[in-house]
Protein backbone atom coordinates (compact mmCIF):
# COMPACT_ATOMS: atom_id res chain seq x y z
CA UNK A 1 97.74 56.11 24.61
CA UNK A 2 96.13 57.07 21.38
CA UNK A 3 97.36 60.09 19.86
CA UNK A 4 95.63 63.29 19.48
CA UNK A 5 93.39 64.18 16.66
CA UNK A 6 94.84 67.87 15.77
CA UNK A 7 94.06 70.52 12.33
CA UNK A 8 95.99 71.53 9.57
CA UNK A 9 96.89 74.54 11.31
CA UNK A 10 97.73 73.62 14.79
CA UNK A 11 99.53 70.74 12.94
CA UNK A 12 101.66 73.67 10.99
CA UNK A 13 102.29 75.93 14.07
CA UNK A 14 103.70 72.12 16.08
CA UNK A 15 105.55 71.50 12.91
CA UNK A 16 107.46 75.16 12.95
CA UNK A 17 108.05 74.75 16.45
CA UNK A 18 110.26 71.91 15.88
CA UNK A 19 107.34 68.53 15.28
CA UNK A 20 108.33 66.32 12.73
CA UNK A 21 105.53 65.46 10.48
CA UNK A 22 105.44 61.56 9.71
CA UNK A 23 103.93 60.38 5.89
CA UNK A 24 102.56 56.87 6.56
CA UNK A 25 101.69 56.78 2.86
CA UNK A 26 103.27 54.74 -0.04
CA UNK A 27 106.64 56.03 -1.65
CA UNK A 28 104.18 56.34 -4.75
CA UNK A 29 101.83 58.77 -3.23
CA UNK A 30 104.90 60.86 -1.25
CA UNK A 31 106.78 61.07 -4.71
CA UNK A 32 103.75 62.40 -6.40
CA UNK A 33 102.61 65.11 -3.33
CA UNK A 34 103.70 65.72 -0.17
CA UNK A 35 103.54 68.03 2.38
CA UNK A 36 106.92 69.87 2.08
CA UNK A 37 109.49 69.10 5.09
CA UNK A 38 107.98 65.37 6.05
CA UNK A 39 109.51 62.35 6.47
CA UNK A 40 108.39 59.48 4.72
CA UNK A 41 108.04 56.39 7.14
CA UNK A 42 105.29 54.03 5.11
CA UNK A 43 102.72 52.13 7.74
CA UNK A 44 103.81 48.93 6.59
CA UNK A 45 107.41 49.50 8.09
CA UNK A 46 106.42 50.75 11.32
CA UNK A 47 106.38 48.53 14.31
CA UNK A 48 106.43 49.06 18.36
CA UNK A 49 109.59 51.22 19.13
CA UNK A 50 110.85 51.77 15.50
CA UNK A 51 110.88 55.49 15.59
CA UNK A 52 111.75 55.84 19.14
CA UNK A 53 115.09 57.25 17.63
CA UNK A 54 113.39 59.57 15.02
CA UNK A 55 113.22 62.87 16.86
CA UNK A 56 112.62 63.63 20.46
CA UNK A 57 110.11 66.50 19.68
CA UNK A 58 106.56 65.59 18.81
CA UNK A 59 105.45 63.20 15.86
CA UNK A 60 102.92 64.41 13.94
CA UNK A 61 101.62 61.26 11.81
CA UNK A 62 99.16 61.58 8.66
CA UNK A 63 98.17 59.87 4.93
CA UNK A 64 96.05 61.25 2.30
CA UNK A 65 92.61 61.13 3.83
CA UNK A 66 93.51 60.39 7.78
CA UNK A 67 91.34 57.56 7.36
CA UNK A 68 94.78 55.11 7.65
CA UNK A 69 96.36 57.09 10.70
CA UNK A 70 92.91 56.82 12.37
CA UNK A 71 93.06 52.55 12.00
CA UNK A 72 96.63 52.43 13.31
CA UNK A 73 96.74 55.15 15.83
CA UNK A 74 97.78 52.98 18.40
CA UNK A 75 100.50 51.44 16.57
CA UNK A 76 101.46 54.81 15.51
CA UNK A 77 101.65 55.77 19.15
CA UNK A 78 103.56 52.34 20.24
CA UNK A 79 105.93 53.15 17.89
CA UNK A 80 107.58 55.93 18.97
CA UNK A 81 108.51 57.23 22.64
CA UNK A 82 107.81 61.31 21.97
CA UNK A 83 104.08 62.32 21.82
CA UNK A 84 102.44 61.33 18.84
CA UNK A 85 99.38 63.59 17.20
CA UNK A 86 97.08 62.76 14.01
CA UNK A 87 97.07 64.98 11.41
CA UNK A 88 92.87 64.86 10.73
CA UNK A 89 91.69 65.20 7.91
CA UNK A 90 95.40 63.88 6.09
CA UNK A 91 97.29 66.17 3.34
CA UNK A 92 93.69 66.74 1.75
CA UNK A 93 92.72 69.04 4.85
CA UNK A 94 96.35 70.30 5.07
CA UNK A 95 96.37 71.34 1.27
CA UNK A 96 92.05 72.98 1.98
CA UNK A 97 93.87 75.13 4.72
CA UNK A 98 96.15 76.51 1.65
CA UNK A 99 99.08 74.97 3.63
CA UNK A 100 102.26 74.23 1.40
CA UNK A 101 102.65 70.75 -0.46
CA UNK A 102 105.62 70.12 -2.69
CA UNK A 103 103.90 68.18 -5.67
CA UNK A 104 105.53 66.44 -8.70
CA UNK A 105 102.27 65.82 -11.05
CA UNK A 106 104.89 63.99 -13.22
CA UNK A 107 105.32 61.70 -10.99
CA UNK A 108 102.60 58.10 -11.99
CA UNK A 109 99.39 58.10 -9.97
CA UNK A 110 99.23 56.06 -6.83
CA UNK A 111 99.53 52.14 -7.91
CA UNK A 112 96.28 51.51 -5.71
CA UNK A 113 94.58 54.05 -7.63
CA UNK A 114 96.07 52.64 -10.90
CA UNK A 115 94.41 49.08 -9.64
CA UNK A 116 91.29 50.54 -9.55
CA UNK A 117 91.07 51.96 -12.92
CA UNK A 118 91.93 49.12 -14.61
CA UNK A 119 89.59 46.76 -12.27
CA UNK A 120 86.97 48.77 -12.64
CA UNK A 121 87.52 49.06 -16.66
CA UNK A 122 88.30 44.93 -17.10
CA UNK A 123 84.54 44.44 -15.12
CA UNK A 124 83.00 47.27 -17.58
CA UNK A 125 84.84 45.81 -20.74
CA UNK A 126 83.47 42.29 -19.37
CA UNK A 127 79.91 43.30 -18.55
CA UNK A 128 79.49 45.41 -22.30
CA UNK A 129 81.18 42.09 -23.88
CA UNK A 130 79.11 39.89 -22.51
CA UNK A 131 75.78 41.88 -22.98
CA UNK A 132 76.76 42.61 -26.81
CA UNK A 133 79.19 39.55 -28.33
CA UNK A 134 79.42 37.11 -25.75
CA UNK A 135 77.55 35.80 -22.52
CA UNK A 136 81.32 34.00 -21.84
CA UNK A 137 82.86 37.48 -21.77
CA UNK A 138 81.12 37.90 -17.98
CA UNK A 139 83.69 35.83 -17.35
CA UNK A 140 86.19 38.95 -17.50
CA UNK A 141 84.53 40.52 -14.47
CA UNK A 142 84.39 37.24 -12.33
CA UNK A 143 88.24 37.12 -12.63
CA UNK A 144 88.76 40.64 -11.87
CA UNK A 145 86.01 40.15 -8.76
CA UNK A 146 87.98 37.20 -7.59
CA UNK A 147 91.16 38.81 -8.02
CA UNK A 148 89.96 41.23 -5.89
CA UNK A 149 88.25 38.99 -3.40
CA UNK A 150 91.76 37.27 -3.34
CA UNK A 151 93.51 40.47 -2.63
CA UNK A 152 91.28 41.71 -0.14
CA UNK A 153 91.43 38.36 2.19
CA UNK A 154 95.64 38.21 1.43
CA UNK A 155 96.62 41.36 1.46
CA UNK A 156 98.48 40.35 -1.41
CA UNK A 157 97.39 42.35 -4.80
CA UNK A 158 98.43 40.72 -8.44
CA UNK A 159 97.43 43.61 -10.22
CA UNK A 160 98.84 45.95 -8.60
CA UNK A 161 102.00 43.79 -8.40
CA UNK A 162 101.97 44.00 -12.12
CA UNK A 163 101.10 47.36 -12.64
CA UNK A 164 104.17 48.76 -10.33
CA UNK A 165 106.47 47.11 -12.82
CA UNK A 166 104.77 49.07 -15.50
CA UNK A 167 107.52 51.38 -17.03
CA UNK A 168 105.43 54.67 -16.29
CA UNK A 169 105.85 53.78 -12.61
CA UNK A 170 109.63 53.28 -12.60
CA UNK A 171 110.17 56.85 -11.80
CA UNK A 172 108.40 57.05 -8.24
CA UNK A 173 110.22 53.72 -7.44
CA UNK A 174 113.85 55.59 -8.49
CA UNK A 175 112.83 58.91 -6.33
């Protein structure tokens, strides 16, 4: 059964009655900002039964945007046994309602988000190159449009492989 779509503030009143509130996000984008009293439980370790232990009351799943609870909602559901809800809107709506987030803006930016600034700056830097010194410098943004290409069929990003080894993103890997 998919789970119910609920608000910010229904989600809140559930959550001081006893729900649990389940982050699906990275352990980059929980150490930065989270909503204070979740558990972090990232989509890509959740399977069919592997929070049936979690908690018995209600799980109240949700990412940044609810866009990536929405696409898994029924694995969300098959993977626990208590009643599952969807958190709409993600911890943007819950932070619009003025609901509490505990937020560490020392913490690196998300390493998807770091992926895209420097994509997005390698095709600018290629397209300016190669308009101004080089025609070979379009080059630069093929690469970077095949690396993404690559990425996008694999599921498997270089880049951002790269960039979570960057020392600036040590920290959210140690928290």
């Amino acid at each position: 059964m998919i789970p119910e779509l609920i608000g910010p503030e229904r989600a809140a009143e559930l959550a001081r009655s006893g729900a649990v509130l389940v982050d699906i996000r990275g352990a980059d984008e929980y150490a930065r900002e989270h909503i204070s009293d979740s558990r972090l439980h990232p989509l890509a370790g959740i399977a069919p039964g592997s929070l049936a232990g979690t908690a018995p009351a209600p799980l109240i799943f949700f990412c940044r945007s609810g866009m990536r609870t929405q696409a898994n909602a029924e694995r969300l559901a098959q993977a626990t046994t208590a009643k599952a809800y969807l958190l709409a809107g993600g911890i943007d709506a819950w932070k619009q309602a003025g609901l509490p987030v505990t937020a560490d803006p020392r913490q690196p930016i998300e390493v998807m988000r770091q992926v895209q600034i420097v994509a997005g700056s390698l095709v600018l830097l290629g397209v300016a190159l190669g308009a101004t010194a080089s025609p070979a410098f379009y080059a630069l943004s093929g690469l970077v449009g095949a690396g993404l290409v690559f990425a996008g069929i694999t599921g498997v990003c270089g880049m951002a492989r790269l960039l979570a080894k960057m020392p600036w993103n040590r920290r959210a890997q140690a928290a």
